[in-house]
PDB file of N, CA and C in Angstrom:
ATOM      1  N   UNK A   1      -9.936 -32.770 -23.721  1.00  0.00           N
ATOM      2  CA  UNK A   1      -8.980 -33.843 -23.809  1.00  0.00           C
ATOM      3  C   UNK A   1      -8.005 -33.729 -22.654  1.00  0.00           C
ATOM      4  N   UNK A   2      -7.404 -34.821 -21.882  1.00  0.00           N
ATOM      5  CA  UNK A   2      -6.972 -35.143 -20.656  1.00  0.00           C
ATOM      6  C   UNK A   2      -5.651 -35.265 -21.478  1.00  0.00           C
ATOM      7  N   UNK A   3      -4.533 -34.759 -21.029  1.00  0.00           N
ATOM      8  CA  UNK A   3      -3.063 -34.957 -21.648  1.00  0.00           C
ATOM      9  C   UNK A   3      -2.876 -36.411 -20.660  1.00  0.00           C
ATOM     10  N   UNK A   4      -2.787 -36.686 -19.339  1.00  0.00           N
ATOM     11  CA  UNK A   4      -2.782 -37.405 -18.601  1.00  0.00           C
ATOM     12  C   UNK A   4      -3.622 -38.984 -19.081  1.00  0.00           C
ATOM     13  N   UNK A   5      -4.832 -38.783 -19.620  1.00  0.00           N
ATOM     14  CA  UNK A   5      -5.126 -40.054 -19.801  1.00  0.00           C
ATOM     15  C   UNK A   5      -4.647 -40.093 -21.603  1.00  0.00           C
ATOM     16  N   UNK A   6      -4.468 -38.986 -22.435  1.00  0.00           N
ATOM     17  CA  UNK A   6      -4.470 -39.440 -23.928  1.00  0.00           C
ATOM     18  C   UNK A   6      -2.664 -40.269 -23.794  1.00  0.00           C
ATOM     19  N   UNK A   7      -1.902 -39.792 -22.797  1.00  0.00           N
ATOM     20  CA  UNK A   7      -0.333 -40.283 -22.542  1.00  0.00           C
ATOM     21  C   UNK A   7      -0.452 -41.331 -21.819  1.00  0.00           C
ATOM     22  N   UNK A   8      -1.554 -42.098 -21.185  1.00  0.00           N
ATOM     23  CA  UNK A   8      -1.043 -43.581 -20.327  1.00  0.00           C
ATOM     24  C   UNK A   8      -0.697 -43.245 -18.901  1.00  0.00           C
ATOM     25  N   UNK A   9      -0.584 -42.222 -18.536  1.00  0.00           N
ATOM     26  CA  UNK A   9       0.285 -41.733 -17.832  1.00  0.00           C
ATOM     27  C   UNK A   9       1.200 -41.339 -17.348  1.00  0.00           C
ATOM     28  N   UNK A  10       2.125 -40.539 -18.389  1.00  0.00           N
ATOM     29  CA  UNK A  10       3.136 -40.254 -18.443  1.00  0.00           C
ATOM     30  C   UNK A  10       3.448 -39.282 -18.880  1.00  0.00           C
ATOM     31  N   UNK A  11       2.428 -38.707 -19.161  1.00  0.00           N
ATOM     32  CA  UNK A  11       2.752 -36.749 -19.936  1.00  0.00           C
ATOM     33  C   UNK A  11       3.696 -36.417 -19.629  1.00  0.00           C
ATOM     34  N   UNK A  12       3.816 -35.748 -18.134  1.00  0.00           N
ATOM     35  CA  UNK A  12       4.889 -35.028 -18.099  1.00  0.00           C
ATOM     36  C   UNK A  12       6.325 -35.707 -18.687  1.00  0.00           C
ATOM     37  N   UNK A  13       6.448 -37.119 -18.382  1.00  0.00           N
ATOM     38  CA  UNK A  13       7.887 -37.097 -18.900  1.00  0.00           C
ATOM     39  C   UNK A  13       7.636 -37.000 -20.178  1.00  0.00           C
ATOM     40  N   UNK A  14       6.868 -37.124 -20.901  1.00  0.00           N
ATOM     41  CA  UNK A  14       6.608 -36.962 -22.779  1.00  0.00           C
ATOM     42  C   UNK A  14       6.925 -35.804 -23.228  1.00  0.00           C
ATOM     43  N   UNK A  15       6.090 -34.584 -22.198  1.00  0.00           N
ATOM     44  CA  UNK A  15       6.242 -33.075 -22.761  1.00  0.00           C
ATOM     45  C   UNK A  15       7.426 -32.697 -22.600  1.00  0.00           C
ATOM     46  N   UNK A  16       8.513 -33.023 -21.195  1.00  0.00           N
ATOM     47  CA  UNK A  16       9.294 -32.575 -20.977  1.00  0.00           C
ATOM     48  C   UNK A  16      10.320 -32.637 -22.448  1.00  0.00           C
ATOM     49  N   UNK A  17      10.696 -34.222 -23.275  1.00  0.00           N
ATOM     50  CA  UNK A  17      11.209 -34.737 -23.876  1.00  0.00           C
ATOM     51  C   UNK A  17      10.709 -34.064 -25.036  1.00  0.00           C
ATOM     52  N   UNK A  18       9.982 -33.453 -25.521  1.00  0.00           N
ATOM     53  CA  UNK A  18       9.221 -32.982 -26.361  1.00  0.00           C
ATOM     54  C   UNK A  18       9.255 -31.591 -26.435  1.00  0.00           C
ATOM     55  N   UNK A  19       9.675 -30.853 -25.559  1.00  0.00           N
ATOM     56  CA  UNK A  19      10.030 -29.658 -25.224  1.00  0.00           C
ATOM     57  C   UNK A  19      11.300 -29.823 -25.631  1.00  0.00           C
ATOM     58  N   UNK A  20      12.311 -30.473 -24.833  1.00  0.00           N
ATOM     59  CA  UNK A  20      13.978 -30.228 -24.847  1.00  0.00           C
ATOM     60  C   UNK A  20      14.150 -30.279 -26.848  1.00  0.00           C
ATOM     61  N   UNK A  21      13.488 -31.515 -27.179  1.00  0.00           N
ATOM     62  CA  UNK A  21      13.793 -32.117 -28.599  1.00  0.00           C
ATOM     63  C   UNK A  21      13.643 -30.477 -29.478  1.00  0.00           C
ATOM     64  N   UNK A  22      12.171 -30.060 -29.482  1.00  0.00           N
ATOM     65  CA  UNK A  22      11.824 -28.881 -30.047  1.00  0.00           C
ATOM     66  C   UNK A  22      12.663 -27.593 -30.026  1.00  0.00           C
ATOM     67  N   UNK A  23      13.363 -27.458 -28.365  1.00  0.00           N
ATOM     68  CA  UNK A  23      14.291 -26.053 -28.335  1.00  0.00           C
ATOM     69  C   UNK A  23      15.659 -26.274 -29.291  1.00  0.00           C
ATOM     70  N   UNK A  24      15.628 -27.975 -29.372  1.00  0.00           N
ATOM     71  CA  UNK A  24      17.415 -27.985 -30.131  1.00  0.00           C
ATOM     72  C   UNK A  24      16.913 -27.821 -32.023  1.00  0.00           C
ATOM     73  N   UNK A  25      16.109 -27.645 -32.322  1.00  0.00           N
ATOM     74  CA  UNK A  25      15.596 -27.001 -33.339  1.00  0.00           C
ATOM     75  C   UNK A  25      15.846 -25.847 -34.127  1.00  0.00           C
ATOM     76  N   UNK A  26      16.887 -25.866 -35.173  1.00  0.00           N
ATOM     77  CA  UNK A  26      17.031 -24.474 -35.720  1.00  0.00           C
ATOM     78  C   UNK A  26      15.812 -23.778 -36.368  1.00  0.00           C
ATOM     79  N   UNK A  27      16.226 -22.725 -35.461  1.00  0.00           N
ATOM     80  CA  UNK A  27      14.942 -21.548 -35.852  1.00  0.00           C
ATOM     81  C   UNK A  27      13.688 -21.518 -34.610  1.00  0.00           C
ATOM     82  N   UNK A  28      13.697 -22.215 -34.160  1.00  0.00           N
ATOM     83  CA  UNK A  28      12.715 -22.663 -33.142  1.00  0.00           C
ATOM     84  C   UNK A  28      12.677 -22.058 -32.138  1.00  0.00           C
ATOM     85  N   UNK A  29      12.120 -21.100 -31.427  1.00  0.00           N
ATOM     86  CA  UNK A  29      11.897 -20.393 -30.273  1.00  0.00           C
ATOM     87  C   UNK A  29      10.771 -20.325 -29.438  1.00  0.00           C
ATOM     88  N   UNK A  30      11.208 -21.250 -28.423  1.00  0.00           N
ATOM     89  CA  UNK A  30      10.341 -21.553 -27.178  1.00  0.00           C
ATOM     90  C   UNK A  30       9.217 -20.259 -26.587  1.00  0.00           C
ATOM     91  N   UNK A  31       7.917 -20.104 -26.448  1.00  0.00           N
ATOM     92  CA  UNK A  31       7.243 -19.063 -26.002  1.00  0.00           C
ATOM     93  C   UNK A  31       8.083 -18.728 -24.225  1.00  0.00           C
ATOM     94  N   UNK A  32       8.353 -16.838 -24.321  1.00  0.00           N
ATOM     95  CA  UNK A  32       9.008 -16.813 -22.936  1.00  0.00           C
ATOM     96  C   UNK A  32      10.666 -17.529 -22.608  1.00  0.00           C
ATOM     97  N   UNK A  33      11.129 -18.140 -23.629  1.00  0.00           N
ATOM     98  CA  UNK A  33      12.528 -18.724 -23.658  1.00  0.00           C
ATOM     99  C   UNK A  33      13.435 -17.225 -23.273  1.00  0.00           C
ATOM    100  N   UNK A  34      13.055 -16.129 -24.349  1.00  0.00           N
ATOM    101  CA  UNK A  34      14.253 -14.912 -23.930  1.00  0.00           C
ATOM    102  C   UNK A  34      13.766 -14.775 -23.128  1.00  0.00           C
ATOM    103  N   UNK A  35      12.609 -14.211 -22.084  1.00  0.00           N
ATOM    104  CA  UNK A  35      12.640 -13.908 -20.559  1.00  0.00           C
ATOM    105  C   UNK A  35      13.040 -14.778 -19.862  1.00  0.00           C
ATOM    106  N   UNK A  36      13.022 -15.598 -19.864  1.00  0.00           N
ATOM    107  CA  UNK A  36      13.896 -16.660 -18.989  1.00  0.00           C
ATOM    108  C   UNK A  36      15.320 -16.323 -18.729  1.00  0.00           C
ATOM    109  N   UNK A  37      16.267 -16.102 -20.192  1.00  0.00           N
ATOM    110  CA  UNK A  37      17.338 -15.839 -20.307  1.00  0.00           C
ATOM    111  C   UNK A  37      17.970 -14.689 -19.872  1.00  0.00           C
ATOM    112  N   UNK A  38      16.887 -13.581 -19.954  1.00  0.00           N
ATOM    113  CA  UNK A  38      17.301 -12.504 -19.436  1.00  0.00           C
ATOM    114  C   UNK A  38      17.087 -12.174 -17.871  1.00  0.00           C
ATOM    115  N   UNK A  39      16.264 -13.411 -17.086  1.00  0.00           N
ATOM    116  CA  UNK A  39      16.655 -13.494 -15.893  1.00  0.00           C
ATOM    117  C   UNK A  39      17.489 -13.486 -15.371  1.00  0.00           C
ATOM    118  N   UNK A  40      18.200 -14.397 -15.668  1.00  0.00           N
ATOM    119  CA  UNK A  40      20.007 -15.016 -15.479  1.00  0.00           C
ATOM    120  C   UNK A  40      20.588 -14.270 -15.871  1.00  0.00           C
ATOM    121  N   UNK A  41      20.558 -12.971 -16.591  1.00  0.00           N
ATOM    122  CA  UNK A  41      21.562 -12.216 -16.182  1.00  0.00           C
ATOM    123  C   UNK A  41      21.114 -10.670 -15.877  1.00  0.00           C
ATOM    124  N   UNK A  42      21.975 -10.806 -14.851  1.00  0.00           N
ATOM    125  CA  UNK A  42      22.121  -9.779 -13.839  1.00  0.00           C
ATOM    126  C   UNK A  42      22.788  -7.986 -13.542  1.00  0.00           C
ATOM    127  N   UNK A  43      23.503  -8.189 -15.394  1.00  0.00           N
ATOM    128  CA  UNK A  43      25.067  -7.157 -15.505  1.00  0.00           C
ATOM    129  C   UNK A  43      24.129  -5.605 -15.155  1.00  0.00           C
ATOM    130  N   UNK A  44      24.514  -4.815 -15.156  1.00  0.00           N
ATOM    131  CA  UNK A  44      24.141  -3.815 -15.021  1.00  0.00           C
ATOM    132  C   UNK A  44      23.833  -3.031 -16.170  1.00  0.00           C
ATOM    133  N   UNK A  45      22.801  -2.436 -16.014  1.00  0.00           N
ATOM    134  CA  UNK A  45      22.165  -1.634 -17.604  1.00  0.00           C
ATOM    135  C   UNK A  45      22.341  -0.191 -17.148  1.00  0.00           C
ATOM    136  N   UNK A  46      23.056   0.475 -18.934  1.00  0.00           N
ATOM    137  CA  UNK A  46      23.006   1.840 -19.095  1.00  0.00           C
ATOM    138  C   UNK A  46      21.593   2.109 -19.531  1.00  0.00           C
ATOM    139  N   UNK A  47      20.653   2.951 -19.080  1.00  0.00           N
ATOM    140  CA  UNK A  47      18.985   3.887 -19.619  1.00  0.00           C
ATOM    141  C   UNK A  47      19.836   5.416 -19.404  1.00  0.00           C
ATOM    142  N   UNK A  48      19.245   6.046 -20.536  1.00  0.00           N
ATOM    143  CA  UNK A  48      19.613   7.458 -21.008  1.00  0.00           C
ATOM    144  C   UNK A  48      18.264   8.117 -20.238  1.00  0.00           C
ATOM    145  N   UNK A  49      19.153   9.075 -19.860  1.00  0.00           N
ATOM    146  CA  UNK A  49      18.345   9.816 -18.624  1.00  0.00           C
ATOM    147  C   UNK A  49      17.017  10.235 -19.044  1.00  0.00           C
ATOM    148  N   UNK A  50      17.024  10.590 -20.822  1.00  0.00           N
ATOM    149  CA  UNK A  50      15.733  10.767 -21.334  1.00  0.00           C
ATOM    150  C   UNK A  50      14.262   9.911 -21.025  1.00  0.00           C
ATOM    151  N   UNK A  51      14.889   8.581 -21.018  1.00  0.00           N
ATOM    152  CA  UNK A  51      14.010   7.699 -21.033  1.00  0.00           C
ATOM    153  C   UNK A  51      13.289   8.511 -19.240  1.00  0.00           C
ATOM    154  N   UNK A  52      14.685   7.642 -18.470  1.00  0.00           N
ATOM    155  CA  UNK A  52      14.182   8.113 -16.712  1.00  0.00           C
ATOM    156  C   UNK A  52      13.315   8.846 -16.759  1.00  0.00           C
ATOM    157  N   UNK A  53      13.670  10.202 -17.291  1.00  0.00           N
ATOM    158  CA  UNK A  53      12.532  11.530 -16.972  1.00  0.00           C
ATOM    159  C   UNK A  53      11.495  11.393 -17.565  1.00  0.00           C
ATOM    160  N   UNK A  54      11.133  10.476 -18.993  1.00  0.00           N
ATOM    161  CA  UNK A  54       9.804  10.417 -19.200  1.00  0.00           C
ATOM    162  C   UNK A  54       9.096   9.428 -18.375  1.00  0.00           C
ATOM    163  N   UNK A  55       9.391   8.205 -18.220  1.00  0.00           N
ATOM    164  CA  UNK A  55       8.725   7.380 -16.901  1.00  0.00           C
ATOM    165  C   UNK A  55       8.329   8.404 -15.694  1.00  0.00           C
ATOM    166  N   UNK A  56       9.532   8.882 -15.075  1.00  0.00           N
ATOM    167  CA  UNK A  56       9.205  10.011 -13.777  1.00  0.00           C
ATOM    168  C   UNK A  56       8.139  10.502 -13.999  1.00  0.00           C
ATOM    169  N   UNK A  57       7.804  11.421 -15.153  1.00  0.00           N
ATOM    170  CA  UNK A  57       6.945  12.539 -15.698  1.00  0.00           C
ATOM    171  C   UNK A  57       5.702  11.821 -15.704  1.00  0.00           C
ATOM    172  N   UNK A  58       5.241  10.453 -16.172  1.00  0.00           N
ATOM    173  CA  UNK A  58       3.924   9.765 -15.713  1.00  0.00           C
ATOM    174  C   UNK A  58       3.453   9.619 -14.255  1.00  0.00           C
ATOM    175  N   UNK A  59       3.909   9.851 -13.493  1.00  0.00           N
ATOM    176  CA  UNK A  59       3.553   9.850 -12.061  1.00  0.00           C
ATOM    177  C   UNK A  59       3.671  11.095 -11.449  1.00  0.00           C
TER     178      UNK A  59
END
């Protein structure tokens, strides 16, 4: 099935609208929405040295 021909031609603006409608949805969580979010921010993270040295210790 063609999203492009089952929409007339207009999918994308359909999905887009169809997307936004769905995220304002309580309870509703977009696939990949928190990685997105946690792109945008940038602050600086505390890791306990434990962790460090076991990553290190695999290589």
């Amino acid at each position: 099935m063609n999203p492009e021909i089952l929409s007339g031609g207009v999918w994308q603006e359909q999905s887009e609208e169809f997307i936004k409608r769905l995220g304002q949805l309580d309870g509703v969580r977009l696939p990949a929405e928190r990685r997105y979010q946690n792109r945008e921010n940038w602050r600086e993270r505390q890791i306990e040295t434990s962790v460090i040295d076991k990553i290190r210790s695999m290589f």
